[in-house]
N, C-alpha and C. Protein backbone atom coordinates (compact mmCIF):
# COMPACT_ATOMS: atom_id res chain seq x y z
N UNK A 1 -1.42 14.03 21.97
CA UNK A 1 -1.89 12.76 21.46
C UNK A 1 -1.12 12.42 20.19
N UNK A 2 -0.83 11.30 20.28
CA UNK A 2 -0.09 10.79 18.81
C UNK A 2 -0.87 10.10 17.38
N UNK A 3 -0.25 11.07 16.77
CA UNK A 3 -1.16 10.92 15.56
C UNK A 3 -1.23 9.65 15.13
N UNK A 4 -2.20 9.04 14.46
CA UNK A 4 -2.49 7.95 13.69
C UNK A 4 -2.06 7.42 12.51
N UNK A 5 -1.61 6.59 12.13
CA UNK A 5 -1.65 6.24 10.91
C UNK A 5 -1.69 4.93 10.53
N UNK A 6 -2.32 4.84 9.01
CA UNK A 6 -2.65 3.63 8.56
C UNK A 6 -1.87 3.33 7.56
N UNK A 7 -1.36 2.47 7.14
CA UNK A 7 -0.31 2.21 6.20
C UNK A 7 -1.25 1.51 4.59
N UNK A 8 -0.94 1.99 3.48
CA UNK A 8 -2.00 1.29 2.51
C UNK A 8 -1.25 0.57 1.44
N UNK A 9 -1.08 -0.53 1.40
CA UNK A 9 0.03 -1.24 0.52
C UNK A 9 -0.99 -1.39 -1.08
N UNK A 10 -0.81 -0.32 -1.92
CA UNK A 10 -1.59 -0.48 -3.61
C UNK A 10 -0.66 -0.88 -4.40
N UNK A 11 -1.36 -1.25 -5.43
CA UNK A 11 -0.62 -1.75 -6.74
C UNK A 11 -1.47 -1.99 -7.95
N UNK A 12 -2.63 -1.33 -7.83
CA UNK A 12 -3.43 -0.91 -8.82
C UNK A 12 -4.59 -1.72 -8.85
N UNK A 13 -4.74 -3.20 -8.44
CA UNK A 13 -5.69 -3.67 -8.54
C UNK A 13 -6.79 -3.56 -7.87
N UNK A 14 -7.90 -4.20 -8.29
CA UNK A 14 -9.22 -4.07 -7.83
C UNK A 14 -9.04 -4.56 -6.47
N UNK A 15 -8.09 -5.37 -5.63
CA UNK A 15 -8.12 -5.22 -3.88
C UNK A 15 -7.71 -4.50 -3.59
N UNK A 16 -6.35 -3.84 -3.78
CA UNK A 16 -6.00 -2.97 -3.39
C UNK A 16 -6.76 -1.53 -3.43
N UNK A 17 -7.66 -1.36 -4.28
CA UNK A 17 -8.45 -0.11 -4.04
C UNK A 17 -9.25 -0.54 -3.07
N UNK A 18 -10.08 -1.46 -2.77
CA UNK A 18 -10.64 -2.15 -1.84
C UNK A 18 -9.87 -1.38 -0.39
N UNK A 19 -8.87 -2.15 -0.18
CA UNK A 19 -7.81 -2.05 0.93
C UNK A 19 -8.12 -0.41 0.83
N UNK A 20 -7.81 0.40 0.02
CA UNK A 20 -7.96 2.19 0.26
C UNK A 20 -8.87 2.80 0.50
N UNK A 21 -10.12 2.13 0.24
CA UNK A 21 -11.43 2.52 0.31
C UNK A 21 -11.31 2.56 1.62
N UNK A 22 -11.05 0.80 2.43
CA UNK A 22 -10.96 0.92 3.69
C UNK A 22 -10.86 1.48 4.72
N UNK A 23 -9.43 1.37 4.64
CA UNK A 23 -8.78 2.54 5.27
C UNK A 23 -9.19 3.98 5.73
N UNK A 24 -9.58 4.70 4.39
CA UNK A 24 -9.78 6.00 3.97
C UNK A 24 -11.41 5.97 4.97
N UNK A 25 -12.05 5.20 5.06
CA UNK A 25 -13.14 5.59 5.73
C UNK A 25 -12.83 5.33 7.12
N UNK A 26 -12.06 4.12 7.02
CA UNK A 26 -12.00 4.57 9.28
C UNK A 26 -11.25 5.58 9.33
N UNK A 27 -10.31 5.74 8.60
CA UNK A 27 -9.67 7.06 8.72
C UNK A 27 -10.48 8.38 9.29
N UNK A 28 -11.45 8.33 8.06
CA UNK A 28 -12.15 9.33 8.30
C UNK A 28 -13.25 9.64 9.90
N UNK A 29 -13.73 8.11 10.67
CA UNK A 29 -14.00 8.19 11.59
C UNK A 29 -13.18 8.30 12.46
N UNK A 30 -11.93 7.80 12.53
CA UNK A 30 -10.91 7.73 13.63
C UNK A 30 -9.97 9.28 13.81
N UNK A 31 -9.53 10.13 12.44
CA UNK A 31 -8.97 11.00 12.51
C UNK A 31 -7.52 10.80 11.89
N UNK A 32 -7.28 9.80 11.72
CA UNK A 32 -6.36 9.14 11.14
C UNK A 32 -5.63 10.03 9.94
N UNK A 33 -4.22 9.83 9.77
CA UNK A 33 -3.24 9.48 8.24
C UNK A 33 -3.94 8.73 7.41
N UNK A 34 -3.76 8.38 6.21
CA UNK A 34 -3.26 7.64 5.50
C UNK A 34 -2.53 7.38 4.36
N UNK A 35 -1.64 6.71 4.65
CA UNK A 35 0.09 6.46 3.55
C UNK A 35 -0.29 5.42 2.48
N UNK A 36 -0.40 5.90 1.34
CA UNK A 36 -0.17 5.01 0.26
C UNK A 36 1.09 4.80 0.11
N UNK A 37 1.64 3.28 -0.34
CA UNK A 37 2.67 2.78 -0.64
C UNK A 37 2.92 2.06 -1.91
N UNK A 38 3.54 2.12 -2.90
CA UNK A 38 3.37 1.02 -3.71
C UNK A 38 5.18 0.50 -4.20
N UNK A 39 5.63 -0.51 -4.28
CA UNK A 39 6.70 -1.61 -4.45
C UNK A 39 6.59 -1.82 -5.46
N UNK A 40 7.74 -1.66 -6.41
CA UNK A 40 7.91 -1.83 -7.34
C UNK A 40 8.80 -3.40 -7.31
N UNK A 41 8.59 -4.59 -7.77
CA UNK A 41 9.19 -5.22 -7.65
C UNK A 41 10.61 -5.37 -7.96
N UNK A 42 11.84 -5.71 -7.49
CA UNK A 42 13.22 -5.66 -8.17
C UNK A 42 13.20 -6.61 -9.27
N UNK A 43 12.32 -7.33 -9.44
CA UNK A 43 11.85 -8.38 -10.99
C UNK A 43 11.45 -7.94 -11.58
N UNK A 44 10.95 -6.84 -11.71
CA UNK A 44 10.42 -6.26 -12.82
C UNK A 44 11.87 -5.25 -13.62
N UNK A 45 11.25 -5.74 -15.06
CA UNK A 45 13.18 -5.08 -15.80
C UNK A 45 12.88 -3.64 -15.86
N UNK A 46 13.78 -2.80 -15.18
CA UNK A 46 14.38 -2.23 -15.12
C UNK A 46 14.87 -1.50 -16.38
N UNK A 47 14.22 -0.95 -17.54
CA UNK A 47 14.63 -0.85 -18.82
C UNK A 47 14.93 0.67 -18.84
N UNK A 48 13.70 1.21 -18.35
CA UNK A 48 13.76 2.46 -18.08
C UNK A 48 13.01 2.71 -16.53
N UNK A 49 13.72 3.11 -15.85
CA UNK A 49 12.96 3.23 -14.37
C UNK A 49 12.45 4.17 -13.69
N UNK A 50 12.88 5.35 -14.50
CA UNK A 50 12.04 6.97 -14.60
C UNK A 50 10.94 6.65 -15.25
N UNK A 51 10.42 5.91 -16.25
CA UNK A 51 9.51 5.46 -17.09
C UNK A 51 8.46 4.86 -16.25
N UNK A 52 8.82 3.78 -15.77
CA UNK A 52 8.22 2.85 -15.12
C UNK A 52 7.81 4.05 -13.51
N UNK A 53 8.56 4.36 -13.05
CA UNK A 53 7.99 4.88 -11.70
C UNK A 53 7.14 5.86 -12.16
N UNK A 54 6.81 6.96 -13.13
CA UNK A 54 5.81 7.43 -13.63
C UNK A 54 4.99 7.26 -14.09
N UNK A 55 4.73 5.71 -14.79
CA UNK A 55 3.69 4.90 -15.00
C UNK A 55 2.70 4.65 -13.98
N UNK A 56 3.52 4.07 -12.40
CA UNK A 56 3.10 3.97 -11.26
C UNK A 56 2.75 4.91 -10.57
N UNK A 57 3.05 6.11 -11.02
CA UNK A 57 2.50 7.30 -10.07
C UNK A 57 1.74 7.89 -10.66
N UNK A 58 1.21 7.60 -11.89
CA UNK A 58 0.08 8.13 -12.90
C UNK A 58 -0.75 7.45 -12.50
N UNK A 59 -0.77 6.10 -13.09
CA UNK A 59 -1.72 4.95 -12.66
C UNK A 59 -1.94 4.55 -11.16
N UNK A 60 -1.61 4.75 -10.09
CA UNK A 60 -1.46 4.00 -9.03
C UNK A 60 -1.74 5.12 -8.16
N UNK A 61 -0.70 5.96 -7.49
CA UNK A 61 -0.87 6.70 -6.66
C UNK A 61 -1.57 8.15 -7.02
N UNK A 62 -1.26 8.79 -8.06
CA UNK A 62 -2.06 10.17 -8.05
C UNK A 62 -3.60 10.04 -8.16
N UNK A 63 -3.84 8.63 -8.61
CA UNK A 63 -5.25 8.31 -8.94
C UNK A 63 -6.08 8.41 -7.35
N UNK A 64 -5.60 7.78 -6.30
CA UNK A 64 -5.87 7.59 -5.25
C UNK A 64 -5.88 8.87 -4.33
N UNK A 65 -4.87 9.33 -4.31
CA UNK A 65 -4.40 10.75 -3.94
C UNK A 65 -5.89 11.79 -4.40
N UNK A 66 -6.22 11.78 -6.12
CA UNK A 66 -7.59 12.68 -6.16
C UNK A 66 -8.65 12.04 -5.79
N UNK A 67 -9.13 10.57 -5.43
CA UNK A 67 -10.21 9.94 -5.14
C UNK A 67 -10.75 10.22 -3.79
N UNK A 68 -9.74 10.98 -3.22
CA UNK A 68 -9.91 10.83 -1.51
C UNK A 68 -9.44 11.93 -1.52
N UNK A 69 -9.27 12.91 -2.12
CA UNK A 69 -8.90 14.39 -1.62
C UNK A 69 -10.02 15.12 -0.89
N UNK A 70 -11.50 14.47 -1.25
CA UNK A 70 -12.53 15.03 -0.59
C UNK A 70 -13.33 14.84 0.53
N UNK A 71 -11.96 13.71 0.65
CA UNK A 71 -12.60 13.37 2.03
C UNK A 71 -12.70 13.86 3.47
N UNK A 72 -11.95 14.74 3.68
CA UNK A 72 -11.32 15.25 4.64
C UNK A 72 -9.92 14.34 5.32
N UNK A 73 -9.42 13.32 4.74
CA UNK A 73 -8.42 12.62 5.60
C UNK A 73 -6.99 13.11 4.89
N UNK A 74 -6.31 13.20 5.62
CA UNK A 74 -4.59 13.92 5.18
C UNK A 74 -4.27 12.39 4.45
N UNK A 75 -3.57 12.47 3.52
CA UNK A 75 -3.18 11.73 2.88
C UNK A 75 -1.67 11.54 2.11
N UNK A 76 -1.11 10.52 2.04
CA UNK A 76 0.46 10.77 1.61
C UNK A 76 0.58 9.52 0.60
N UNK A 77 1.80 9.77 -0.52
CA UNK A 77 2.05 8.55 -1.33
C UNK A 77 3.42 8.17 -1.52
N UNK A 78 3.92 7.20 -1.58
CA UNK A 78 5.20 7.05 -1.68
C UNK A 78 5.67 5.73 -2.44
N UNK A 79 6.53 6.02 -3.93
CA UNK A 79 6.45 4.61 -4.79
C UNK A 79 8.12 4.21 -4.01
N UNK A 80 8.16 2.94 -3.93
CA UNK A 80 9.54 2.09 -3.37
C UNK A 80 9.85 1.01 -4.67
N UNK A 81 11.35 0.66 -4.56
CA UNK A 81 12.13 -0.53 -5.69
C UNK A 81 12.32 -1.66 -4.21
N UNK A 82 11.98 -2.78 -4.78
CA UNK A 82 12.45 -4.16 -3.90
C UNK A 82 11.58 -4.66 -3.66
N UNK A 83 11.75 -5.50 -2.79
CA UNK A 83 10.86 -6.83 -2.53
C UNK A 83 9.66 -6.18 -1.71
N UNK A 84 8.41 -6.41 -2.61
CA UNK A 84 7.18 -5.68 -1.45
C UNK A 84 6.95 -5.96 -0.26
N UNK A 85 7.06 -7.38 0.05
CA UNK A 85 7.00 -7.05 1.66
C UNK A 85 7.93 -6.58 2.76
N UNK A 86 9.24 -6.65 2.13
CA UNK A 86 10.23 -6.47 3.28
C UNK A 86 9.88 -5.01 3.38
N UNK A 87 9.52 -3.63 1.84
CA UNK A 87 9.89 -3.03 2.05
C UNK A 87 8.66 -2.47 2.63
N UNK A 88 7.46 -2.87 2.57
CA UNK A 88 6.25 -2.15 3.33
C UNK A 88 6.64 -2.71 4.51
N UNK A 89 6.77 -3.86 5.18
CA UNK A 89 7.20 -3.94 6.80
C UNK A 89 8.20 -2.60 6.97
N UNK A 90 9.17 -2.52 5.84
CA UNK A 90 10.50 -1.15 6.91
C UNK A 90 9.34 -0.07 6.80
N UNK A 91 8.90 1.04 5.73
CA UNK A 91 7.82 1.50 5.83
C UNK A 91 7.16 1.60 7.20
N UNK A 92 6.51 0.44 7.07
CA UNK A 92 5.52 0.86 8.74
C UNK A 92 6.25 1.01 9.80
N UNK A 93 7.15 0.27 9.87
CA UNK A 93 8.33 0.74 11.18
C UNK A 93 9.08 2.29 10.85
N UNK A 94 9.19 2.43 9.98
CA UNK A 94 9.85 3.64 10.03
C UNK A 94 8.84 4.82 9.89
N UNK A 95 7.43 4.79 9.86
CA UNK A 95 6.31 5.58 10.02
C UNK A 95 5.61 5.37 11.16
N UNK A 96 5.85 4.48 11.71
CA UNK A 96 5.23 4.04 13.36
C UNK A 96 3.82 4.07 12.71
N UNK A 97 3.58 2.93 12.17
CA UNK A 97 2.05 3.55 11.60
C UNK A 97 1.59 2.28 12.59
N UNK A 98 -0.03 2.77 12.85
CA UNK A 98 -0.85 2.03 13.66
C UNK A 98 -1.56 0.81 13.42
N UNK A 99 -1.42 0.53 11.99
CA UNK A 99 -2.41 -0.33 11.20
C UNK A 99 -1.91 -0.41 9.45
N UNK A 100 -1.88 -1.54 8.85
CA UNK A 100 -1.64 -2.30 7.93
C UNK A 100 -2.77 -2.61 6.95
N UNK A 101 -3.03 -1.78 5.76
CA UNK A 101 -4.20 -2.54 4.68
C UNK A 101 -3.43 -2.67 3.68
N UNK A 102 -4.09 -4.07 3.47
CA UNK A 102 -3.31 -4.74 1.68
C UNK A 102 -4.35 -5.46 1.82
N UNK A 103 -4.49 -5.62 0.10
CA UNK A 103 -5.87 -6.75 -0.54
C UNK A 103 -5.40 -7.77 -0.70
N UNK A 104 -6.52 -8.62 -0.40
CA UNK A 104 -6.11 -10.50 -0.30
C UNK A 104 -5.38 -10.77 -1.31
N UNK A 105 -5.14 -10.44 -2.43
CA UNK A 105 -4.61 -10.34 -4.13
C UNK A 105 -4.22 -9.63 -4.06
N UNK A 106 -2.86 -9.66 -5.33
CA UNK A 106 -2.41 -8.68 -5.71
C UNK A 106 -2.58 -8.58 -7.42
N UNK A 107 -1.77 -7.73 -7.83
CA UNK A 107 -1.99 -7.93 -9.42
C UNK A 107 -1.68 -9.15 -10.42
N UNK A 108 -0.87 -9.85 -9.64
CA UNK A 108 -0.99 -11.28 -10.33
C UNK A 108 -0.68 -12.06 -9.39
N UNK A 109 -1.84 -12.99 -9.78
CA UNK A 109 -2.06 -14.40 -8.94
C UNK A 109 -0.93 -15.68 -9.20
N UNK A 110 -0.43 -15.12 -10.57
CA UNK A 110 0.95 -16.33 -10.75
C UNK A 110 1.80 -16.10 -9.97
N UNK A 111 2.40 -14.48 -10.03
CA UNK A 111 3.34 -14.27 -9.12
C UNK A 111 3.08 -14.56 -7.41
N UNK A 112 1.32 -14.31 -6.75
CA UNK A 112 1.15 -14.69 -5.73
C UNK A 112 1.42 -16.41 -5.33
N UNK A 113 0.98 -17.14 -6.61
CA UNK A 113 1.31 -18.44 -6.17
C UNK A 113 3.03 -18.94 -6.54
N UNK A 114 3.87 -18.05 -7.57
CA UNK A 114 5.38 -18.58 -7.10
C UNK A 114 6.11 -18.00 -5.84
N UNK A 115 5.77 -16.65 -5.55
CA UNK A 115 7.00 -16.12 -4.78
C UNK A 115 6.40 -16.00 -3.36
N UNK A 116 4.72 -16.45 -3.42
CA UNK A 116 4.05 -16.35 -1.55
C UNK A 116 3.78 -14.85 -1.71
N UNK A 117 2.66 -14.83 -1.13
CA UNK A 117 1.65 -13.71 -1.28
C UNK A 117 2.37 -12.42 -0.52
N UNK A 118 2.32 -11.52 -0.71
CA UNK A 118 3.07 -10.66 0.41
C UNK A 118 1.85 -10.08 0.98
N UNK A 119 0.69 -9.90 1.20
CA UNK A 119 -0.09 -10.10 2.27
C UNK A 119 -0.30 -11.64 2.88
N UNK A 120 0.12 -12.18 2.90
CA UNK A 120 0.32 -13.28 4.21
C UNK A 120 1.82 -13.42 4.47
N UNK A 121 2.86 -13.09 3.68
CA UNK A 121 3.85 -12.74 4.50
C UNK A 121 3.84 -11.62 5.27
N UNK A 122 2.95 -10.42 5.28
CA UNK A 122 3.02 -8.99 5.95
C UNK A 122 2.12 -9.79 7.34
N UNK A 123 1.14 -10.61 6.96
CA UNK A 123 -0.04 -10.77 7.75
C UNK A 123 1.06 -11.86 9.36
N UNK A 124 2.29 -12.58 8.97
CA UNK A 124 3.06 -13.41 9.91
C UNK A 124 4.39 -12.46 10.25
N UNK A 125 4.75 -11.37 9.86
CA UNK A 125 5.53 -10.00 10.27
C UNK A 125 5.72 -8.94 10.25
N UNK A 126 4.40 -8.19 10.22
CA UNK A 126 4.46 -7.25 10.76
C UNK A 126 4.76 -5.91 11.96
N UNK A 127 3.98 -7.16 12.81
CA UNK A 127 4.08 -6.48 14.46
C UNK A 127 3.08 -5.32 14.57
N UNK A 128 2.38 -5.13 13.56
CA UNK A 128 1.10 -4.30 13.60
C UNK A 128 -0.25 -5.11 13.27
N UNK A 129 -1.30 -5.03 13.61
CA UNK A 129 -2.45 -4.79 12.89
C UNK A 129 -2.57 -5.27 11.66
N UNK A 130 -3.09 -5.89 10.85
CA UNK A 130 -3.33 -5.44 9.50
C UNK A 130 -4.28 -6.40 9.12
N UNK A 131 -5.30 -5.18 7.94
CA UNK A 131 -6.46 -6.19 7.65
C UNK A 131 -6.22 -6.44 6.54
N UNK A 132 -6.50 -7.57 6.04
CA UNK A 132 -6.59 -8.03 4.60
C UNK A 132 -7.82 -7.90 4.02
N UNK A 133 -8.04 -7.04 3.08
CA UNK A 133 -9.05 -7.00 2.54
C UNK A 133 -9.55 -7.76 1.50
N UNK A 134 -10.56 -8.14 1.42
CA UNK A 134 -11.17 -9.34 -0.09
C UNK A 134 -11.43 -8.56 -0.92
């Protein structure tokens, strides 16, 4: 049988834990993976980027990683540079994952209203599944 997985697009905010909570519990009924992901935008400067990706893996992913260690669900994290949606679409294709969570929001609503939300761009190309969580 082929294993499961759910793909979890975070970025620290209050949907995106939403979106993990999610996940992490069908997970837990289904038997499931689940892959945290988080995108670092290529707009964001670049000043120090060892800096910055340890910021994100302090704040973002290790946080998540101990919140759900007790759950019984296998769990994985992985921080990415570039455009968040292209690079969570390669992500799920290149993890064959079964299913797609990202929160209706992301951490800023300015940037959601200049550059288009990347959960409703994930939500028109994916080719998987994916729930948007409120």
């Amino acid at each position: 049988m082929a294993k499961v997985i759910y793909l979890v697009a975070v970025d620290g905010s209050e949907w995106s834990d939403r979106a993990a909570l999610r996940a992490v519990t069908l997970a837990e009924k289904t038997g499931a993976e689940v892959h945290f992901i988080t995108v670092v935008p290529t707009t964001t400067p670049a000043l120090n980027r060892k800096v910055i990706e340890e910021i994100e893996r302090n704040n973002i992913l290790a946080p998540l990683i101990r919140r759900f260690s007790g759950s019984g669900v296998k769990t994985k994290s992985s921080l990415h540079w570039g455009p968040p949606a292209e690079i969570i679409h390669e992500q799920a294709k290149a993890d064959h994952v079964n299913m797609v969570f990202v929160g209706r929001r992301g951490r800023s609503k300015i940037a959601d209203l200049l550059m288009g939300s990347v959960a409703n761009t994930l939500a028109h190309n994916i080719g998987v599944p994916i729930v948007l969580v409120p």
